[in-house]
Each structure stands twice: as C-alpha cells, then as structure tokens.
Protein backbone atom coordinates (compact mmCIF):
# COMPACT_ATOMS: atom_id res chain seq x y z
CA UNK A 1 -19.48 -104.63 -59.17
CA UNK A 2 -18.47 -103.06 -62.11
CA UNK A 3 -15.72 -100.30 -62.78
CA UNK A 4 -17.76 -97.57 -62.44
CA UNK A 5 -19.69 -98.72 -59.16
CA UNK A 6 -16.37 -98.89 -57.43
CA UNK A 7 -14.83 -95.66 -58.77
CA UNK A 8 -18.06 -93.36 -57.10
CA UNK A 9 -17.74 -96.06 -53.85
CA UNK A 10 -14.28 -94.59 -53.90
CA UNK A 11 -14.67 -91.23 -54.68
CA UNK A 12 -17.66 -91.15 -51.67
CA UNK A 13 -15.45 -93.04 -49.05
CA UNK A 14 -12.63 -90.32 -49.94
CA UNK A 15 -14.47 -87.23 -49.78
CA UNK A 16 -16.18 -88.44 -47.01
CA UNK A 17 -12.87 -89.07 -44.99
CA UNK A 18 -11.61 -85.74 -46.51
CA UNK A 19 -14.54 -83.70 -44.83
CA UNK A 20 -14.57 -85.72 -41.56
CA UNK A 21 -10.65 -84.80 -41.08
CA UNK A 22 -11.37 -81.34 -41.59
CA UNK A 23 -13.82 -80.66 -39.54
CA UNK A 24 -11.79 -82.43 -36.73
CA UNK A 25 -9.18 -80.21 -37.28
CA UNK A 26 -11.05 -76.87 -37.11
CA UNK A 27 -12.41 -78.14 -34.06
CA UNK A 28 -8.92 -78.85 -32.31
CA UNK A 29 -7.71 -75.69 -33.62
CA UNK A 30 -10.96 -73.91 -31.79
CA UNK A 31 -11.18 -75.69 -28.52
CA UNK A 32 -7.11 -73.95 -27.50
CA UNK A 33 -8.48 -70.72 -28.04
CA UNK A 34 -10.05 -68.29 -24.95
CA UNK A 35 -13.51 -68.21 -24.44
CA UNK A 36 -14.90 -65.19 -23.04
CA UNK A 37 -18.26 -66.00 -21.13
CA UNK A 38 -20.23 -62.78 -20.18
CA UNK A 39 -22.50 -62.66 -17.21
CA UNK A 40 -24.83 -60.52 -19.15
CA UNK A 41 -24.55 -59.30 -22.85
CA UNK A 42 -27.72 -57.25 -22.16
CA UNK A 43 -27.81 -54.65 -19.95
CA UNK A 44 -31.52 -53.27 -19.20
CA UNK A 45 -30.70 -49.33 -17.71
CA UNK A 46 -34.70 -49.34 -17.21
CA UNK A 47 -36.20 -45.89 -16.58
CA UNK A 48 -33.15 -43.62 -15.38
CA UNK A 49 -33.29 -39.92 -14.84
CA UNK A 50 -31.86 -37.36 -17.43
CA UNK A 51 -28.58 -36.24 -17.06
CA UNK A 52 -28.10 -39.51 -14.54
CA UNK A 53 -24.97 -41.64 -14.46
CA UNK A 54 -24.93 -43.39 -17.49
CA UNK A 55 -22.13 -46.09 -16.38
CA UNK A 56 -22.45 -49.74 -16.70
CA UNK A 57 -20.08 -52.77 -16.92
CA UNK A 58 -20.13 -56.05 -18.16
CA UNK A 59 -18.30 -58.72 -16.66
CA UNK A 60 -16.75 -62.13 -17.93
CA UNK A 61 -14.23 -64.85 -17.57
CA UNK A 62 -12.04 -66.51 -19.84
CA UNK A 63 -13.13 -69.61 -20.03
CA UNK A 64 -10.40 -70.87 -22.60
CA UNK A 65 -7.08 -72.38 -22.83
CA UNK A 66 -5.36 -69.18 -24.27
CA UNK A 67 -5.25 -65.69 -22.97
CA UNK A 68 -7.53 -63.08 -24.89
CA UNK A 69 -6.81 -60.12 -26.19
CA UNK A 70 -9.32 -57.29 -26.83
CA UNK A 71 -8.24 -55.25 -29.68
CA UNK A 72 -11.00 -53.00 -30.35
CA UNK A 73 -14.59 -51.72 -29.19
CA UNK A 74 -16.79 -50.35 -31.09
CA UNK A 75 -20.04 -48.77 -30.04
CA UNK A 76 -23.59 -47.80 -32.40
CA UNK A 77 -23.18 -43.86 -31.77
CA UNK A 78 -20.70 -41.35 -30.42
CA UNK A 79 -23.16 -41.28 -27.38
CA UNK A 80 -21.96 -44.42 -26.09
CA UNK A 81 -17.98 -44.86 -24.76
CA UNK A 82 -16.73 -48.30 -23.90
CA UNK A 83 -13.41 -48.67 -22.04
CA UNK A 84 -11.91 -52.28 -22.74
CA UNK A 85 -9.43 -53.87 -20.54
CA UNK A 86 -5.60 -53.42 -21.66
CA UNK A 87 -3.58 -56.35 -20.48
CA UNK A 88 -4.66 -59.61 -21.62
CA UNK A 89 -7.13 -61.75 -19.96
CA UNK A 90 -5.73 -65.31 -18.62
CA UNK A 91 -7.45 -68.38 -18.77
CA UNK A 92 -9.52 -68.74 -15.99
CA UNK A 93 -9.16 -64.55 -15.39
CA UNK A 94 -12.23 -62.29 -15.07
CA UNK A 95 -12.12 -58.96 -16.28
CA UNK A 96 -14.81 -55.85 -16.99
CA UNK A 97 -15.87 -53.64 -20.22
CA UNK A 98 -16.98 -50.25 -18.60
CA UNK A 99 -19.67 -48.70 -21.09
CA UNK A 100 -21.16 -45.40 -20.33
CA UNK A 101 -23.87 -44.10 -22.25
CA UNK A 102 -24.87 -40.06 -22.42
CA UNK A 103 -28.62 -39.39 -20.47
CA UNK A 104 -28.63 -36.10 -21.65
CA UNK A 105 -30.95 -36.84 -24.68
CA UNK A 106 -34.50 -38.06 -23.27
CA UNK A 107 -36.69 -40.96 -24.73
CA UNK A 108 -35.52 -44.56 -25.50
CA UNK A 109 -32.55 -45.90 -26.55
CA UNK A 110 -30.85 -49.33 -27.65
CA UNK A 111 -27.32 -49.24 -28.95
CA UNK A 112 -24.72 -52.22 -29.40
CA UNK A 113 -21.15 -52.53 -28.21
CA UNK A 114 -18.91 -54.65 -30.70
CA UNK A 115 -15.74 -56.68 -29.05
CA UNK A 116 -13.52 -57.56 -31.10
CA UNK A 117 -10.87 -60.14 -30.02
CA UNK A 118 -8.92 -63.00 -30.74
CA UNK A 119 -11.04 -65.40 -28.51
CA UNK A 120 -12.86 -68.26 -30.12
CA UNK A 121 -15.63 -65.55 -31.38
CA UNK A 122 -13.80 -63.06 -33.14
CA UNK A 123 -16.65 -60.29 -32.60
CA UNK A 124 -18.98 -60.87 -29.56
CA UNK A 125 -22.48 -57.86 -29.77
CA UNK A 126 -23.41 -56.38 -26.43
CA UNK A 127 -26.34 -54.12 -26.19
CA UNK A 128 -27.26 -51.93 -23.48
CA UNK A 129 -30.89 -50.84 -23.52
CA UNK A 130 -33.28 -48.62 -21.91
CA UNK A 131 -35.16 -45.32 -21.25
CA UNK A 132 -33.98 -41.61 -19.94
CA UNK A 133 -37.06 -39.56 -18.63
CA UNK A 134 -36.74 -36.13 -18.41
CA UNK A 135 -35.43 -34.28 -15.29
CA UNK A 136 -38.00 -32.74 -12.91
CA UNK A 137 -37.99 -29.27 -12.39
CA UNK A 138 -36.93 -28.06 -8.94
CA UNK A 139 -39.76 -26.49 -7.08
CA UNK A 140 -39.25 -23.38 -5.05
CA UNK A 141 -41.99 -21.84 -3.04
C-alpha cells in the first residue's frame, strides 16, 4: 500500500472510532436521566355539554433513574389552564398534570399542552381534543 492508501485507512479508522465513542457517550449520559411515561398524551373530551366541567388529567410515571422536575407548562390559548405537579417526581413515582379547558365557547376544539422538564425529553406535547355542544334550553310549561 502506498502512503496515501494508509493515511485515508487511518483517517477512516479514526473518525470512525471518534463517532462510535460519542455516540456511546450521549447514550450513557441519556439512559440516568427520568423518563416520564404518560398513560395517555391524548385526551378525547368527545361531545361535552357547554358550560360542562372542563377538567382532565394526565397521568405518568417516572420511569428513569433520576427524579424529574417540571419547570413549566405551557398551553395553545388562555382557554386552557394546566396545573403541574410541584415537588419532584422520583424514579419509579407517579404523578398527575390537571388541565382544564373553558366549555363556554361552543364548536370544536384541539389545543396542546407543552411540558417542559429536565427528563430525558426536554419538552413532551399533550393535546386534549374534542367538541362542546351548546346548552339546551330549559323548558317550562
């Protein structure tokens, strides 16, 4: 082999090595981080009366090695309040995010609920879905 042969050999074994070591470590570094595992990240509200109760809640675990904090929520609209847990969840720890969403407004609606965390996915999307009919008028005879 001449000179030239050997120096890309070498150049490819190194960067080669290079990658595989990092991508090893950014996996290490993941795996020690929570995990939060929702039962549901959609929540169907199917047809619900106007001016109905508007709560739901999503539930997880922390699947992890680490305890997870939740920082922030965010929600699509001003008609949608989330209420996030306030102590950390511990590995193996379930927990709730309480979301309530306004049925004053009739028709359908779809709006997303942003967690944002240190677990293992930074910013984890829940949506909450469905359709408010409008209240029937009482009846008196």
């Amino acid at each position: 082999m001449n000179y030239k042969v050997k120096s890309l050999v070498s150049l490819w074994v190194f960067l080669i090595t290079f990658c595989s070591a990092s991508l090893l470590q950014a996996q290490s570094a993941t795996t020690d981080q929570g995990i939060l595992a929702f039962d549901l990240e959609v929540i169907d509200f199917g047809e619900v009366a106007q001016n109905s109760d508007g709560a739901r809640t999503f539930t997880f675990k922390n699947v992890g090695k680490s305890p997870v904090v939740i920082a922030d929520i965010k929600t699509s609209c001003g008609c949608t309040v989330a209420t996030k847990p306030t102590a950390p969840i511990m590995p193996g720890e379930s927990s709730e995010i309480t979301v309530k969403y306004d049925t004053k407004k009739v028709g359908a609606f779809s709006k997303s609920i942003t967690v944002v965390s240190n677990a293992q996915e930074g910013r984890k999307v829940l949506k909450i879905k469905g359709k408010v009919k409008k209240a029937e008028a009482s009846k008196t005879k």
